[in-house]
Protein backbone atom coordinates (compact mmCIF):
# COMPACT_ATOMS: atom_id res chain seq x y z
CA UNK A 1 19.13 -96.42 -85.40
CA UNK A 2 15.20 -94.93 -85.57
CA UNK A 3 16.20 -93.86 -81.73
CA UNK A 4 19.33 -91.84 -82.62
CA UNK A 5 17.60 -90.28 -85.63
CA UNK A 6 14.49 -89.31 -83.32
CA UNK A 7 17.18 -87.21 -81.11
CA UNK A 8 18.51 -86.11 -84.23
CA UNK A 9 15.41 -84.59 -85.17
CA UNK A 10 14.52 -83.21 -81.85
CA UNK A 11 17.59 -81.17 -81.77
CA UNK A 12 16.66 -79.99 -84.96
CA UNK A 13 13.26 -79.03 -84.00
CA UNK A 14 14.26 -77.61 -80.89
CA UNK A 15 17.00 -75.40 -82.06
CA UNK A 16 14.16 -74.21 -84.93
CA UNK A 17 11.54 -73.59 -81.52
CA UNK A 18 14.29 -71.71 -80.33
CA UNK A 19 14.78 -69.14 -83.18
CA UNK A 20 11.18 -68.80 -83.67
CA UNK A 21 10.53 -67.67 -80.11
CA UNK A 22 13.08 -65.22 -80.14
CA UNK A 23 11.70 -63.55 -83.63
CA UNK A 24 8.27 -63.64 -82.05
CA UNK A 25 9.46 -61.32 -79.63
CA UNK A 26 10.18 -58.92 -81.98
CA UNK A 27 6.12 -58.38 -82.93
CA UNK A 28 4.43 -55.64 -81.44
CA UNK A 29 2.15 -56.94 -78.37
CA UNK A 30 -1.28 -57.99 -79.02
CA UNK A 31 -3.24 -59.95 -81.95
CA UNK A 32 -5.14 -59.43 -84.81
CA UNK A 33 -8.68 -59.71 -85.62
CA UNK A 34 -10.56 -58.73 -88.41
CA UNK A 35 -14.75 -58.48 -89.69
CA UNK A 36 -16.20 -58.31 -93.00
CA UNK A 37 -18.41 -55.18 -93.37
CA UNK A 38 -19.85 -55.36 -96.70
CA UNK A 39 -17.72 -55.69 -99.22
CA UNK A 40 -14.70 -54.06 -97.04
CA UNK A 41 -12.63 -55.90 -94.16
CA UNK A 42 -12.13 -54.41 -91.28
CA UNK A 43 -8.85 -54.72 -88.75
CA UNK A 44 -8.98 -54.49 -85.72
CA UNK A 45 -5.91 -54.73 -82.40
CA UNK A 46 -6.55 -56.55 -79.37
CA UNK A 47 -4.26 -55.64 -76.59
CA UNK A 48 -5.18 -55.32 -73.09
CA UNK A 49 -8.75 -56.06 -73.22
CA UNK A 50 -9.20 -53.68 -75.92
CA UNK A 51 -9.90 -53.62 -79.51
CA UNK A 52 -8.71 -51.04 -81.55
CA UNK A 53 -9.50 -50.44 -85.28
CA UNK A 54 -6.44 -50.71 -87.76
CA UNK A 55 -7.10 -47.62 -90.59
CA UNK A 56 -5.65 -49.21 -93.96
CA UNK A 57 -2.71 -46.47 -93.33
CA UNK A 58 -1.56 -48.27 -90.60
CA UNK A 59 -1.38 -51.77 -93.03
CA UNK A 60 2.32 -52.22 -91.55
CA UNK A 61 0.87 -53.08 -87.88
CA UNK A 62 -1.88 -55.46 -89.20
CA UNK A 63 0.65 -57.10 -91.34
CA UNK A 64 3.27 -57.67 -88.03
CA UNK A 65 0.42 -59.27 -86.24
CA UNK A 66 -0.86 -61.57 -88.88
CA UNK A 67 3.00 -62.63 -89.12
CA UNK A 68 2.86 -62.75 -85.49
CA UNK A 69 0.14 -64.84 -85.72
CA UNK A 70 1.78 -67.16 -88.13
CA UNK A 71 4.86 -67.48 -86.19
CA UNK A 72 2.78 -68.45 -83.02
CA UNK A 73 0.73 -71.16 -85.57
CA UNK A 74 4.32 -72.72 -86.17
CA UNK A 75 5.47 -72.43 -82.63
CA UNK A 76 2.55 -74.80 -81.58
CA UNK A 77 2.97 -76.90 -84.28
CA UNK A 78 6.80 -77.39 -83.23
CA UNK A 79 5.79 -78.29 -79.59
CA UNK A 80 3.50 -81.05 -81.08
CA UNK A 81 5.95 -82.34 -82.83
CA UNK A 82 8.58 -82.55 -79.92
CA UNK A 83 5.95 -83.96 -77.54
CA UNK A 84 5.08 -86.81 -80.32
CA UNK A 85 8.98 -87.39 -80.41
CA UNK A 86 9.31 -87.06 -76.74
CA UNK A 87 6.89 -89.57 -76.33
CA UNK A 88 8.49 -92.27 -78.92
CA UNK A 89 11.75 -91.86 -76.90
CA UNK A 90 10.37 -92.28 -73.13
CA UNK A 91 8.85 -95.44 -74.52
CA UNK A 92 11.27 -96.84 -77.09
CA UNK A 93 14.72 -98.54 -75.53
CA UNK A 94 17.63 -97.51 -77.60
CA UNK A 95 19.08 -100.74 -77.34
CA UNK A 96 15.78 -102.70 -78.83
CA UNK A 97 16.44 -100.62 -81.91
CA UNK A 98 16.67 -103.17 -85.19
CA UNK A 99 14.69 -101.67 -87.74
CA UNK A 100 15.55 -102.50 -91.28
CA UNK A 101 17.88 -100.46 -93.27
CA UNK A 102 15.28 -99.65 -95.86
CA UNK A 103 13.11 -98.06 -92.79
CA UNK A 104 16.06 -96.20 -91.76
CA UNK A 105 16.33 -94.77 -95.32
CA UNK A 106 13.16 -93.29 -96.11
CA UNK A 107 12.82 -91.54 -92.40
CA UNK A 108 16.33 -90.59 -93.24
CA UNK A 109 15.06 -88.78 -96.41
CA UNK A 110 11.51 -87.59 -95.02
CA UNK A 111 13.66 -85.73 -91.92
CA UNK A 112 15.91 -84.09 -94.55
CA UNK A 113 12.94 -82.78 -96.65
């Protein structure tokens, strides 16, 4: 029962991974970096080995890559997730499987949260 729900929640997380990377893809190339100087911040683009300063005109770019950022943050996080799940499954037999129904119900309920 755990095992099925594990795939269960794979699939999920997979299919999530899947969307994300595509919508990350969409972010203009690059990251974000910024330094404090005094009491301003500044922003500044990395892209090729080069660091450009973001003017506070240009907020829309340094707001794509701190969303870019973000999205990457929750990519990773995903693939830890999968690997941790991947790893219960490779070692868990299907067939072994007998936990208690009250187990079953709370993972149930922490999954659908």
């Amino acid at each position: 029962m755990i095992y099925q729900l594990m795939l269960c929640q794979k699939h999920l997380l997979d299919s999530e991974l899947q969307k994300l990377q595509k919508e990350l893809n969409q972010y203009p190339p690059g990251y974000l970096s910024y330094a404090a100087n005094g009491s301003y911040t500044k922003w500044f683009h990395h892209i090729n080995n080069t660091k450009q300063y973001i003017p506070t005109t240009n907020r829309e770019l340094a707001i794509q890559l701190a969303l870019k950022k973000d999205h990457q943050a929750r990519i990773d996080d995903l693939q830890r997730k999968i690997k941790g799940i991947d790893a219960y499954l490779k070692t868990n037999d299907p067939t072994l499987d007998k936990a208690p129904a009250q187990v079953v119900t709370q993972i149930t309920l922490h999954f659908s949260t």
